[in-house]
Protein backbone atom coordinates (compact mmCIF):
# COMPACT_ATOMS: atom_id res chain seq x y z
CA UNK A 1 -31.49 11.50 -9.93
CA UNK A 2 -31.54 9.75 -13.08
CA UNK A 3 -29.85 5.79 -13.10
CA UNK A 4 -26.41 6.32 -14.35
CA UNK A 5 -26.70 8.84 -11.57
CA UNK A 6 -27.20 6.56 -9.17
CA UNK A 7 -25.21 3.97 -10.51
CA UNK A 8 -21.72 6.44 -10.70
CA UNK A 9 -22.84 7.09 -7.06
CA UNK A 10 -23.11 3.91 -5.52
CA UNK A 11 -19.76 2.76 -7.23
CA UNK A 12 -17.97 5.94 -5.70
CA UNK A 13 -19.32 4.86 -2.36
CA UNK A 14 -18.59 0.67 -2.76
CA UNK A 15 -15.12 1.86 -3.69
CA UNK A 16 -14.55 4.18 -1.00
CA UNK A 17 -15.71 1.49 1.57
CA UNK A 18 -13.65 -1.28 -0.15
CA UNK A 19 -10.67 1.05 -0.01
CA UNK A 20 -10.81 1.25 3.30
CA UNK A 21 -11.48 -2.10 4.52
CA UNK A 22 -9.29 -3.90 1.87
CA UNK A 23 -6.42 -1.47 3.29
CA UNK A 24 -6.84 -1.39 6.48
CA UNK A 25 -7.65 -5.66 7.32
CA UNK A 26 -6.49 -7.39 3.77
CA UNK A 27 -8.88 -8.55 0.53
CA UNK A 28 -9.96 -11.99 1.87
CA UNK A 29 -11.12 -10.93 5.47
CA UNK A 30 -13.23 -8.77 3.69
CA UNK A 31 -16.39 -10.42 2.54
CA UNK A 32 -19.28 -8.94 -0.34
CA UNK A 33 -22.07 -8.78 2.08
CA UNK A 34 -19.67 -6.43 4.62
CA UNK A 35 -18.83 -4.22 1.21
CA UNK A 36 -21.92 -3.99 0.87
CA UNK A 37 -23.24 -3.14 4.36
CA UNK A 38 -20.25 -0.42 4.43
CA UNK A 39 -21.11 1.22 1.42
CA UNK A 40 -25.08 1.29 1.69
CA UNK A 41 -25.86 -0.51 -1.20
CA UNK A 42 -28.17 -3.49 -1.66
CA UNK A 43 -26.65 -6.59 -2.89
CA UNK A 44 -27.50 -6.21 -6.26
CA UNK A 45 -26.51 -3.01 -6.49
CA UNK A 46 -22.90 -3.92 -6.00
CA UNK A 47 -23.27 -6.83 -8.25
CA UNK A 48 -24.21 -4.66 -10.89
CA UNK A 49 -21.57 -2.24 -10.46
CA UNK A 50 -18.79 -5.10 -9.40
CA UNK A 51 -19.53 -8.70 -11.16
CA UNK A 52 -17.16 -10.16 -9.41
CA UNK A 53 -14.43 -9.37 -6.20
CA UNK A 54 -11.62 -9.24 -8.20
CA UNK A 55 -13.38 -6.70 -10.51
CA UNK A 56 -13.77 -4.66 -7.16
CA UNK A 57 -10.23 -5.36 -6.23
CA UNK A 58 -8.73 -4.09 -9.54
CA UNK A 59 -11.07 -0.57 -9.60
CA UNK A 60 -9.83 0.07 -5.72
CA UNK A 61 -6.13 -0.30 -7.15
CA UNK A 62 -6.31 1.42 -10.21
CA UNK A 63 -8.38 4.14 -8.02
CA UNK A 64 -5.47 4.23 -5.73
CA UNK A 65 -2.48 3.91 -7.69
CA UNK A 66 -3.92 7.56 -9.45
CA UNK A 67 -4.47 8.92 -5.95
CA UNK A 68 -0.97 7.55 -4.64
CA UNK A 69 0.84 8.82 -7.51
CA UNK A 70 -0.95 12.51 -7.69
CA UNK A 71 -0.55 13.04 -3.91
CA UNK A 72 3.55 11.84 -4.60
CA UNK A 73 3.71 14.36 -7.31
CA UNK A 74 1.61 17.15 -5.80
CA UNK A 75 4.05 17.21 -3.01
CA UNK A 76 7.07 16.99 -5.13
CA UNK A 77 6.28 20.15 -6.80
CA UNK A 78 5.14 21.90 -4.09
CA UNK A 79 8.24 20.87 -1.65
CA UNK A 80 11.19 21.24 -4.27
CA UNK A 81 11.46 24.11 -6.60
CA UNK A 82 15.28 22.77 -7.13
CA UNK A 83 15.05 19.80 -9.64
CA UNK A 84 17.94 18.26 -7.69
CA UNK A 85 15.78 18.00 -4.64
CA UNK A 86 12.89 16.08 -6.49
CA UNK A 87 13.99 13.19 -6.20
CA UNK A 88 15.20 13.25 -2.39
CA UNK A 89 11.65 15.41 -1.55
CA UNK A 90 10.00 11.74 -2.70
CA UNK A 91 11.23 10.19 0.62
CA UNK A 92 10.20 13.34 2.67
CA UNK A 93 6.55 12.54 1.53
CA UNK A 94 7.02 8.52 2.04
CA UNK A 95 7.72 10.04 5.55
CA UNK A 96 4.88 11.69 6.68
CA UNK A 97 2.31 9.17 4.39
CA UNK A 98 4.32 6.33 7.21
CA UNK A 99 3.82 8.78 9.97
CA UNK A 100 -0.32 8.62 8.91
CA UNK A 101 -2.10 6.21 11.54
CA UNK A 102 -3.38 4.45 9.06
CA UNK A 103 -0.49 3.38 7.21
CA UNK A 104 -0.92 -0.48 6.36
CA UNK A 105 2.13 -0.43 3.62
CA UNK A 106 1.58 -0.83 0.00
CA UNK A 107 -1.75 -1.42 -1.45
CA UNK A 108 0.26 -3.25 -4.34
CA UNK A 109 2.36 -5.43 -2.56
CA UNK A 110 -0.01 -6.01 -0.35
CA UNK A 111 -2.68 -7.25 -2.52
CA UNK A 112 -0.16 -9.19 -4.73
CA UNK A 113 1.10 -10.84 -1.46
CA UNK A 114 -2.27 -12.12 -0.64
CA UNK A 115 -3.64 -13.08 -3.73
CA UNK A 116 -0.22 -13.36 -6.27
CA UNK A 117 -0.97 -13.20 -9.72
CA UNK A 118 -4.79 -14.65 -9.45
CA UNK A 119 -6.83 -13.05 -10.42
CA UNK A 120 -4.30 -12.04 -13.54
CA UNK A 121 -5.75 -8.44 -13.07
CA UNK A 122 -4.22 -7.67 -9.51
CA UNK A 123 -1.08 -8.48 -10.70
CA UNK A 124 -1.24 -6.27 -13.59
CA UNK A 125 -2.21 -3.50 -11.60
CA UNK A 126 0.17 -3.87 -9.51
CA UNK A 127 2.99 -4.31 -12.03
CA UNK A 128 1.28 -1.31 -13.83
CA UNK A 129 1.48 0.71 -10.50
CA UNK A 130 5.23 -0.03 -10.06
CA UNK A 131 6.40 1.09 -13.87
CA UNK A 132 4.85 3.92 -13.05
CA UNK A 133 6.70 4.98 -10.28
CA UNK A 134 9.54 3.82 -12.08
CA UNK A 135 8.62 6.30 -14.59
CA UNK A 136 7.90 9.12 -12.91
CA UNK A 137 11.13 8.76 -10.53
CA UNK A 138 12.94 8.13 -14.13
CA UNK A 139 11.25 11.97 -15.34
CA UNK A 140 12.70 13.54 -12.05
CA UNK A 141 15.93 12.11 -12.49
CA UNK A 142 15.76 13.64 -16.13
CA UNK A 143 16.21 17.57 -14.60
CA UNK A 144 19.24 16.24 -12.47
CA UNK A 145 22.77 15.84 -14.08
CA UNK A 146 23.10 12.41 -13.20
CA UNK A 147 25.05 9.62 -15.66
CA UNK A 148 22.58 7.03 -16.45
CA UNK A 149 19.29 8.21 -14.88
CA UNK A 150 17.09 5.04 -15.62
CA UNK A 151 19.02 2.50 -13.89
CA UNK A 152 19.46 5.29 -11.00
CA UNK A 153 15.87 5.48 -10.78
CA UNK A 154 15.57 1.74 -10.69
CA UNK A 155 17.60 1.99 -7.58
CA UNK A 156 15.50 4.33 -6.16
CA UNK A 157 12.65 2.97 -6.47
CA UNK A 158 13.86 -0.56 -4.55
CA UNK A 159 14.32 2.28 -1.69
CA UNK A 160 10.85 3.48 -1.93
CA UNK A 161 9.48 -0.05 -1.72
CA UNK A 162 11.90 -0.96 0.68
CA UNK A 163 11.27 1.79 2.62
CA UNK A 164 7.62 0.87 1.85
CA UNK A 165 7.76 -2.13 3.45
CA UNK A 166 9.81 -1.34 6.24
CA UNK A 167 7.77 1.19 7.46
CA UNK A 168 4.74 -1.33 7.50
CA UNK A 169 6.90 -4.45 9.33
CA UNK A 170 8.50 -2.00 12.15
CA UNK A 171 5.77 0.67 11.80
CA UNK A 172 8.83 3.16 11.94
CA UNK A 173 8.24 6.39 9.57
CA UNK A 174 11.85 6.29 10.24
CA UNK A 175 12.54 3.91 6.62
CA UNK A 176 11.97 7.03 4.47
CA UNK A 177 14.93 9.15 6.70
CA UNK A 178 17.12 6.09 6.14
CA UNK A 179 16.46 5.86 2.20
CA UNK A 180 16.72 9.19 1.93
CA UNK A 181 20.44 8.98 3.16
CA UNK A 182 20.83 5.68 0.88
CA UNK A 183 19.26 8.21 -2.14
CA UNK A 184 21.39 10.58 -1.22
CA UNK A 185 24.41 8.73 -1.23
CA UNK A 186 23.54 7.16 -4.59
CA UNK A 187 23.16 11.02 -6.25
CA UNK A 188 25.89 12.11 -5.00
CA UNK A 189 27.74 8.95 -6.59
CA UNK A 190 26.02 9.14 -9.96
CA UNK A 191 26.50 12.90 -10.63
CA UNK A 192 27.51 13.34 -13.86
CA UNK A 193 30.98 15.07 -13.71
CA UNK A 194 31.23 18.32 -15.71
């Protein structure tokens, strides 16, 4: 195995390890040396792949906001054929992601809660992560005849992160069934009239 090799394989398993633990007990409980030990690297290994935490942080978002979002979309396409279900079929897969033991909430909101905007990075990942979903909910509103679909899918996605967040407070899966019916109610009002 040649060095960039090794390299591309160490990162893969320092940010599988940092996934998990950042996820599962929060960024700051998590120290380098426990990264470290998790993923089987040496020290400087991980240095030389991650400078710095926040570097880490940032790759483990941007890692998981393109996992998130494919695994959202997959299940879209597989679970509506209808484009007027699309949108609704995004809560049905924010249900059974809650309904995963170990659902911690969002990654995003998460990390922005603990850190905020410091390191600057976090916070643009995060931001990025959330015009994305406002983007892709935007697309799937695009197929439905709905007046006004970007401010409808600004709605929407305040019920995914509410839902988001309620799910992690009451550890209910029960959030998504509830903005569903709030979704619902809000296509139903927004249907453009023929």
């Amino acid at each position: 195995m040649d060095h960039d090799e090794a390299r591309a394989q160490a990162r893969t398993r320092i940010l599988d390890a940092a996934e998990k633990l950042f996820y599962d007990r929060g960024i700051q409980a998590v120290g380098m040396d426990e990264l470290r030990t998790a993923a089987g690297v040496s020290l400087k290994r991980l240095y030389q792949c991650f400078p710095a935490k926040h570097d880490l942080v940032e790759a483990y978002l941007r890692r998981r906001d393109e996992r998130w979002r494919a695994d959202l979309a997959g299940y879209v396409t597989e679970h509506a054929d209808d484009p007027a279900n699309r949108p609704l079929a995004v809560f049905d897969w924010l249900h059974d992601w809650f309904s995963a033991p170990d659902f911690r909430g969002c990654a995003f909101i998460n990390a922005f809660g603990e850190l905020g905007a410091v390191p600057d990075g976090v916070g643009q990942v995060a931001r990025e992560h959330k015009r994305a979903l406002l983007s892709y909910l935007t697309g799937l509103l695009q197929d439905v005849p709905v007046r006004q679909p970007a401010p409808l899918a600004g709605q929407l996605a305040l019920l995914v992160d509410g839902a988001i967040t309620a799910a992690a407070v009451s550890g209910e899966p029960d959030a998504a069934r509830h903005a569903r019916t709030a979704a619902e109610s809000l296509l139903a009002t927004c249907a453009a009239r023929p």
